[in-house]
C-alpha atoms as a PDB file:
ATOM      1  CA  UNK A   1      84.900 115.909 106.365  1.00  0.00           C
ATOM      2  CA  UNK A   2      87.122 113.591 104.403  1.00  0.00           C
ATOM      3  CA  UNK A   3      90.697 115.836 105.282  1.00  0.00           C
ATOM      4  CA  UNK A   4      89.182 115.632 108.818  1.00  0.00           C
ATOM      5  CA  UNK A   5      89.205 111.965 109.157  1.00  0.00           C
ATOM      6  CA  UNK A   6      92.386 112.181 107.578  1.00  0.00           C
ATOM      7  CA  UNK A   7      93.761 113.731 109.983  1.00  0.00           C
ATOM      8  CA  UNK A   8      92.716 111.539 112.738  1.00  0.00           C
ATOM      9  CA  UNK A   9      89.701 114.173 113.957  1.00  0.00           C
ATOM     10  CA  UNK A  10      86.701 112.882 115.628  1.00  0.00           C
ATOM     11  CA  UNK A  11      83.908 113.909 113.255  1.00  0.00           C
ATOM     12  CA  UNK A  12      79.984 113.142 113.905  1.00  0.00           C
ATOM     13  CA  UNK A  13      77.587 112.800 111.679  1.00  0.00           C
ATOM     14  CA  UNK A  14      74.199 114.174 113.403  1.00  0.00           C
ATOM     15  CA  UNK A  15      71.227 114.407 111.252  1.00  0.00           C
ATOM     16  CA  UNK A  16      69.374 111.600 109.717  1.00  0.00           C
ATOM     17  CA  UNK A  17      67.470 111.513 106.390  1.00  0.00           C
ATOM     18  CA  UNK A  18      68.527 111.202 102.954  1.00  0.00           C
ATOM     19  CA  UNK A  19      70.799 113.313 100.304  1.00  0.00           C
ATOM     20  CA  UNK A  20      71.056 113.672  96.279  1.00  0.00           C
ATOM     21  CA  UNK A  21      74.691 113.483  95.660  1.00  0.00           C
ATOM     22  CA  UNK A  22      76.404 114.495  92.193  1.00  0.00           C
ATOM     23  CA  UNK A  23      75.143 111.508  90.147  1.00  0.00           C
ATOM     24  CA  UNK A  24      71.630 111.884  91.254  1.00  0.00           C
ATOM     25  CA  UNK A  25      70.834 108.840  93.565  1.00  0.00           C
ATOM     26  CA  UNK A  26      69.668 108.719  96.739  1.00  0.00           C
ATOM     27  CA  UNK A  27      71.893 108.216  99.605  1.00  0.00           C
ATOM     28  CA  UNK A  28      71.122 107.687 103.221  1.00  0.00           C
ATOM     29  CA  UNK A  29      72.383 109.487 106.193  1.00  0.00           C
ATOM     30  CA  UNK A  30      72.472 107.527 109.174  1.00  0.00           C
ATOM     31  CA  UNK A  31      73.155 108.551 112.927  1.00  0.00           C
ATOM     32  CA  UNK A  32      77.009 107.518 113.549  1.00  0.00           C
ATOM     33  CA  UNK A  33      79.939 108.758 116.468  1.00  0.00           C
ATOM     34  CA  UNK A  34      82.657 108.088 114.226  1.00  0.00           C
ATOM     35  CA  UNK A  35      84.042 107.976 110.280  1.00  0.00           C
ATOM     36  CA  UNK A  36      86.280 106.296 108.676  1.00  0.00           C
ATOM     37  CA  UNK A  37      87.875 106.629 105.459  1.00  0.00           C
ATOM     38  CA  UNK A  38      89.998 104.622 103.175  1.00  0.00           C
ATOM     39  CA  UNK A  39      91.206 105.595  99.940  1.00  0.00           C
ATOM     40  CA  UNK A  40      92.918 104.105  96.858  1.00  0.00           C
ATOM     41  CA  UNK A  41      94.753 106.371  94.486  1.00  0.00           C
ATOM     42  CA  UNK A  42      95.888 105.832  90.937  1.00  0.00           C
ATOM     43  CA  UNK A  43      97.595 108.593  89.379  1.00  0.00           C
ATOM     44  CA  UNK A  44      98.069 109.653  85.865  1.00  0.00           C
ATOM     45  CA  UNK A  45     100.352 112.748  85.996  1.00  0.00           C
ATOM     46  CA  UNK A  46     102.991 114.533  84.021  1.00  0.00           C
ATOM     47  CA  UNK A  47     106.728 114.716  85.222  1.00  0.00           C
ATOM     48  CA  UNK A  48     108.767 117.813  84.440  1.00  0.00           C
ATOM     49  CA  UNK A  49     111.920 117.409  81.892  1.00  0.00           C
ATOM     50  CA  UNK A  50     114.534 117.818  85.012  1.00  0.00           C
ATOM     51  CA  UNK A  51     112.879 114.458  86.757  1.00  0.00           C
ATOM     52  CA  UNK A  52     110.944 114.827  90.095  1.00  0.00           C
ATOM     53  CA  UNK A  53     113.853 113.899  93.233  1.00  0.00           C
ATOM     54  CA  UNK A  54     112.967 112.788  96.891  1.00  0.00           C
ATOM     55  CA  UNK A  55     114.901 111.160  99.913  1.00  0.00           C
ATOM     56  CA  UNK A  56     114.244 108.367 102.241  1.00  0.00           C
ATOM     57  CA  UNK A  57     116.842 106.984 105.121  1.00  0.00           C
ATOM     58  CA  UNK A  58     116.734 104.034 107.333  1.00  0.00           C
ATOM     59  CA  UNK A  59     118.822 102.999 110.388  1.00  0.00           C
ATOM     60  CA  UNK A  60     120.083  99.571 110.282  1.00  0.00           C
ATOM     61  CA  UNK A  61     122.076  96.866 112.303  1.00  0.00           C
ATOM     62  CA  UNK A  62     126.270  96.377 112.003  1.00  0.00           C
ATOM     63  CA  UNK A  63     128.387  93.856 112.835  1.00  0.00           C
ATOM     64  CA  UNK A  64     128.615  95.405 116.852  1.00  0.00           C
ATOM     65  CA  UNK A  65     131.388  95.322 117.103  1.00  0.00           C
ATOM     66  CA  UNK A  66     133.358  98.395 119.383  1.00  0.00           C
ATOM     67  CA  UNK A  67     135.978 101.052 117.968  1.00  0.00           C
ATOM     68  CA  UNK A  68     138.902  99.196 118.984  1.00  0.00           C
ATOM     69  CA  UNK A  69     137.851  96.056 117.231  1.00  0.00           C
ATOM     70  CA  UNK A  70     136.646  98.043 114.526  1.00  0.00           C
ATOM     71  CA  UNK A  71     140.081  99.449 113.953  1.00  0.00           C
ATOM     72  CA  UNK A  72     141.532  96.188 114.234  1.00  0.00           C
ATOM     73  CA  UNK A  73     139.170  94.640 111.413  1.00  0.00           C
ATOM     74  CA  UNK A  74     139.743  97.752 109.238  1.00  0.00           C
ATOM     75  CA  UNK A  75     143.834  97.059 109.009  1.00  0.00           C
ATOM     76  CA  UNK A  76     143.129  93.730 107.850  1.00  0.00           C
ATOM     77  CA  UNK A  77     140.426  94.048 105.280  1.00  0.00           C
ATOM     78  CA  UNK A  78     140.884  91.943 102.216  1.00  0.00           C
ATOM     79  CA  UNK A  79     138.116  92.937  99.712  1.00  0.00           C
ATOM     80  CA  UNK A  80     135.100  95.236 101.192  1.00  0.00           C
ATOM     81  CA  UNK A  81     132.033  95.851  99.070  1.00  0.00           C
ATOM     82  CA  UNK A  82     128.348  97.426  99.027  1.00  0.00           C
ATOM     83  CA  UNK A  83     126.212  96.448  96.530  1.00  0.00           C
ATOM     84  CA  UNK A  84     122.773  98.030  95.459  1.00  0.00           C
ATOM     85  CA  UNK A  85     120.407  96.230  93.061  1.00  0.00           C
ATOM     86  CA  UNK A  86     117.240  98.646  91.712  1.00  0.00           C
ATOM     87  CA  UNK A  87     113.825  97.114  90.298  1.00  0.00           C
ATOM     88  CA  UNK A  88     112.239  99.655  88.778  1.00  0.00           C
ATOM     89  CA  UNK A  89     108.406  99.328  88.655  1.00  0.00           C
ATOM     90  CA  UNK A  90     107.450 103.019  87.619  1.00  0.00           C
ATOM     91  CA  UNK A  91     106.637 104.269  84.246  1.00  0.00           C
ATOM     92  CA  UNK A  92     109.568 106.450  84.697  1.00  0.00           C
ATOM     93  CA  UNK A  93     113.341 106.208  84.603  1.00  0.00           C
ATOM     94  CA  UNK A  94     114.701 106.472  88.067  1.00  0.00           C
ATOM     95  CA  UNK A  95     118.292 106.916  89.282  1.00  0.00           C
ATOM     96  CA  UNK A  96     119.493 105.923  92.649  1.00  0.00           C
ATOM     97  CA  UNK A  97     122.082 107.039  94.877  1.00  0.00           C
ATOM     98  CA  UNK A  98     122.636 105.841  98.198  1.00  0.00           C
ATOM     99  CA  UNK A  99     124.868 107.158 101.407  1.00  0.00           C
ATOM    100  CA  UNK A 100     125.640 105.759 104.292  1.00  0.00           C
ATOM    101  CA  UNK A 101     127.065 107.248 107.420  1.00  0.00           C
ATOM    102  CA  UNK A 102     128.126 105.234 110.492  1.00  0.00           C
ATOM    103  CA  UNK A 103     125.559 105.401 113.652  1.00  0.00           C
ATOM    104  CA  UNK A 104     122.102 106.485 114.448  1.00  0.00           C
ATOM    105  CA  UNK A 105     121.856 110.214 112.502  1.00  0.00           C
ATOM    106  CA  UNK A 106     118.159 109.929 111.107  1.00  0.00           C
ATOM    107  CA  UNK A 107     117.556 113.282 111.896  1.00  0.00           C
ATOM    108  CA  UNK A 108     120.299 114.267 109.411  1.00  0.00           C
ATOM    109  CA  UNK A 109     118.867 116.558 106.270  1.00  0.00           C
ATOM    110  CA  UNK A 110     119.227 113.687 103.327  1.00  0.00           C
ATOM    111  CA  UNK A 111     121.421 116.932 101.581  1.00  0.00           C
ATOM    112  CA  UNK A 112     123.520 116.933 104.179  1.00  0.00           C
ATOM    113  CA  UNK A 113     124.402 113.206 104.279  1.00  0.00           C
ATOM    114  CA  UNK A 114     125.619 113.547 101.337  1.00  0.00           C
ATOM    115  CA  UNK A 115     128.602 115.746 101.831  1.00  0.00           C
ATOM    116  CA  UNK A 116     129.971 114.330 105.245  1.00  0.00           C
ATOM    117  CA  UNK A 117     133.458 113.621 104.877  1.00  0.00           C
ATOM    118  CA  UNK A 118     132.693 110.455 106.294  1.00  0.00           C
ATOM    119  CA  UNK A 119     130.054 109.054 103.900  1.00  0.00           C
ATOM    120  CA  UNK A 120     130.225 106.117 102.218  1.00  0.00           C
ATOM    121  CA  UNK A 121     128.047 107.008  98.331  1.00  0.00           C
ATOM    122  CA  UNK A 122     127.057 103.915  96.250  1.00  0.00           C
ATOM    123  CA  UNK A 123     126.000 104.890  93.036  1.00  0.00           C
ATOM    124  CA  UNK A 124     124.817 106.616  90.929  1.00  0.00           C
ATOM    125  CA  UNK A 125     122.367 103.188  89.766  1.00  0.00           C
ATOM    126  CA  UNK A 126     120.077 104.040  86.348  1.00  0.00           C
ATOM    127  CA  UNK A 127     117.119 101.924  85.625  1.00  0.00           C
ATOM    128  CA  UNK A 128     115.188 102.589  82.579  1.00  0.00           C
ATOM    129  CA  UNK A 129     111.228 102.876  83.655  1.00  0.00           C
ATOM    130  CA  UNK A 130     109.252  99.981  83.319  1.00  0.00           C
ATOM    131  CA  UNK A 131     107.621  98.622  80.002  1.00  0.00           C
ATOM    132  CA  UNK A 132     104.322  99.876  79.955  1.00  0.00           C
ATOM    133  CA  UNK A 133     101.054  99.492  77.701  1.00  0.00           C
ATOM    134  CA  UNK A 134      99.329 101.649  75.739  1.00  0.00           C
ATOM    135  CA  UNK A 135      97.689 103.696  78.694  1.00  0.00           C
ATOM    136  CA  UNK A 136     101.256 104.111  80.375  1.00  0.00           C
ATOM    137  CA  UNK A 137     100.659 101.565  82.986  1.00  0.00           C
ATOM    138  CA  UNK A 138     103.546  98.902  84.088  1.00  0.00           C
ATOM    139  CA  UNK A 139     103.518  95.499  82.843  1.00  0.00           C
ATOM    140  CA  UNK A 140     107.270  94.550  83.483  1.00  0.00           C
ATOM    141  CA  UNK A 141     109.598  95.575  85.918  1.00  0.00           C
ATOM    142  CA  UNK A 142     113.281  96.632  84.593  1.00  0.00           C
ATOM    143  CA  UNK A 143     116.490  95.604  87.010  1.00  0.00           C
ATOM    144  CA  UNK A 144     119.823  97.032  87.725  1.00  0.00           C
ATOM    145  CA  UNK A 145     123.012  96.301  90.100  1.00  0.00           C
ATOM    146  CA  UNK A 146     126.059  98.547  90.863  1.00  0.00           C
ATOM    147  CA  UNK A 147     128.684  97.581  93.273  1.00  0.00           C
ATOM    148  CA  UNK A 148     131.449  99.685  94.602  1.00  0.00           C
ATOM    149  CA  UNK A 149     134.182  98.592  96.428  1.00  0.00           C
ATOM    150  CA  UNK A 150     135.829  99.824 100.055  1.00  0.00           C
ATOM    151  CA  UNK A 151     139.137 100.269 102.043  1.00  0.00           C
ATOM    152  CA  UNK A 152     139.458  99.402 105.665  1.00  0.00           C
ATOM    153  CA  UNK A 153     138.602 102.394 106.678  1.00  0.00           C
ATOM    154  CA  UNK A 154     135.563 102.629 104.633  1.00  0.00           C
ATOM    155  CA  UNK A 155     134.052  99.421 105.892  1.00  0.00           C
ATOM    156  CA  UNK A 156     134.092 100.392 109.172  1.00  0.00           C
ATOM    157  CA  UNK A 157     130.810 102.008 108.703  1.00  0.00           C
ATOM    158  CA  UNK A 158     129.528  98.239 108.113  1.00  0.00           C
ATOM    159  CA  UNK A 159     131.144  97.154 111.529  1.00  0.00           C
ATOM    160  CA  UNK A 160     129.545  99.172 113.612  1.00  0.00           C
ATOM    161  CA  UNK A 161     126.000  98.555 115.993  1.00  0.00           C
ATOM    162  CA  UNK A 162     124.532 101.213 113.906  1.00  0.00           C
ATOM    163  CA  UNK A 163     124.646 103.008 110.883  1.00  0.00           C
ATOM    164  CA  UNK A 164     122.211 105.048 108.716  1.00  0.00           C
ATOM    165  CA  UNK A 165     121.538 104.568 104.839  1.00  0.00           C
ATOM    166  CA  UNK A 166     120.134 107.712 103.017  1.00  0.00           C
ATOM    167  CA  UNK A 167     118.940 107.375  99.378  1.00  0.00           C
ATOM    168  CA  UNK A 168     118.219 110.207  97.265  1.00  0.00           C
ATOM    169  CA  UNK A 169     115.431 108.664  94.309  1.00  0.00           C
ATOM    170  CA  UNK A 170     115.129 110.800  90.800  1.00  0.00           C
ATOM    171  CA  UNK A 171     111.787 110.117  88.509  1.00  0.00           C
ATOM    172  CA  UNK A 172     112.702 111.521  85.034  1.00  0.00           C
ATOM    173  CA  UNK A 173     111.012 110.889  82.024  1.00  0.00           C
ATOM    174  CA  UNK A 174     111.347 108.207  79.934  1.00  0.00           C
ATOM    175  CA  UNK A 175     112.359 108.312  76.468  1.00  0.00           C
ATOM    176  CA  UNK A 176     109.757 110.053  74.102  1.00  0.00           C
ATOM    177  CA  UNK A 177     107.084 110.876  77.236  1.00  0.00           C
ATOM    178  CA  UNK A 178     106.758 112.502  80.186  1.00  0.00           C
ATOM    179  CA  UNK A 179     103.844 111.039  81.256  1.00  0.00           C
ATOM    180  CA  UNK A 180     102.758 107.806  82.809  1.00  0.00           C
ATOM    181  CA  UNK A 181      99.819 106.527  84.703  1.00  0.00           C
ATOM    182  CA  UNK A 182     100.958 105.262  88.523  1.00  0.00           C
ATOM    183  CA  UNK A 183      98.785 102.620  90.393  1.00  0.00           C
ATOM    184  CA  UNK A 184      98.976 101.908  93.973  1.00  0.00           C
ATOM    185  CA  UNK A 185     101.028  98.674  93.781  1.00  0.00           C
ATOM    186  CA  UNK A 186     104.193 100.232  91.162  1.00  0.00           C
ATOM    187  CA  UNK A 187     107.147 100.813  93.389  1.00  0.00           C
ATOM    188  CA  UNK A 188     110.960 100.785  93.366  1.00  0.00           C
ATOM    189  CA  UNK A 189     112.252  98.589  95.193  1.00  0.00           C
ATOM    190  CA  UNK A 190     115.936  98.884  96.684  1.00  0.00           C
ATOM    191  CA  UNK A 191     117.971  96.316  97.893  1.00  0.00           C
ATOM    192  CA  UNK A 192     121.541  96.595  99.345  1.00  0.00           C
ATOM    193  CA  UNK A 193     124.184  94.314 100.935  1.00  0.00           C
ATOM    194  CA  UNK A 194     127.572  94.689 102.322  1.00  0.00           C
ATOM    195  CA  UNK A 195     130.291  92.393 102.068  1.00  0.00           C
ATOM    196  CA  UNK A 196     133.312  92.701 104.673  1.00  0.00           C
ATOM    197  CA  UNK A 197     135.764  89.997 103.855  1.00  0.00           C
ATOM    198  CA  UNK A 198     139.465  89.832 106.221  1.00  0.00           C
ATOM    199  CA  UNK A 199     142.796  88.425 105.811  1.00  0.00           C
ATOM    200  CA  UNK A 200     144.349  86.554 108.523  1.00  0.00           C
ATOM    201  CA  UNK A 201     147.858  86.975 110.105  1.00  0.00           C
ATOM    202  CA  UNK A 202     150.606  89.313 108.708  1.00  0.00           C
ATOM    203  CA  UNK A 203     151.142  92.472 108.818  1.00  0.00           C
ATOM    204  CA  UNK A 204     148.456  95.243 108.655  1.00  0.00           C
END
């Protein structure tokens, strides 16, 4: 019933009456059309010495600007940067590396991303996990910040209407255990900015 309403099916309940369940106490059964389920998960789990690795992407804004005027920009580019800053709330050490490719391409494979010709890769960023207390739970976040810098043509990828950001995350295990116990609300938080900034006059 419960991977059911998971999955969005319509389940009914159709008998009334009461039930034992495992500790013993009475439970009622009521007539109903429809169930609902919510769940909150903590975890307490072991990760394996080579680190646990998984992708996200997300498509975001540029300056608009079109390929002409992108060209344009790009021969007069002073200093261009991207900069990635990593709070690490996980009982785990995590490592970040991020691509980004110019346009829409979400339907990229995150492996592929990273070995266009094309990409611009920031990183890789390594935050040690989180200090945690005696059960392995999080009670203070741990930072980093890595910057690299860009060329013209690299920071035309900023001055686009589109481009795509794909991040590949690794979990490994931090320094004398591999395990750690994960509540709903730990997280690693990502936060990246690019700075574009232009001479004026002269020559290209």
């Amino acid at each position: 019933m419960v991977h059911g309403a998971l999955a969005g099916s319509q389940l009914a309940i159709v008998a009334g009456g009461t039930a034992a369940v495992g500790d013993g106490v009475g439970s009622t059964i009521r007539n109903t059309d429809q169930v609902s389920v919510g769940l909150t998960v903590g975890l307490d789990f072991t990760l394996p010495s080579g680190g646990v690795s998984f992708g996200r992407y997300g498509v975001q804004n540029g300056a608009d600007f079109n390929t002409n005027d992108q060209t344009q920009i790009a021969q007069h580019v002073d200093t261009a940067a991207v900069t990635a800053a990593v709070t690490n709330g996980m009982p785990f050490g995590v490592q970040v590396r991020i691509v980004l490719l110019p346009d829409s391409v979400p339907d990229m494979p995150i492996d592929s991303a990273f070995v266009q010709p094309n990409r611009v890769e920031l990183g890789p960023v390594s935050v040690a996990a989180g200090a945690v207390d005696t059960l392995g739970r999080v009670i203070a976040t741990a930072q980093d910040t890595a910057t690299i810098g860009m060329n013209g043509t690299e920071s035309q990828v900023l001055l686009g209407k589109q481009f795509t950001a794909f991040v590949r995350i690794v979990l490994s295990p931090s320094a004398g255990s591999t395990r750690g116990a994960v509540r709903p609300g730990d997280k690693v938080i990502i936060h990246a900015k690019g700075l574009v900034q232009l001479r004026s006059g002269g020559t290209p």
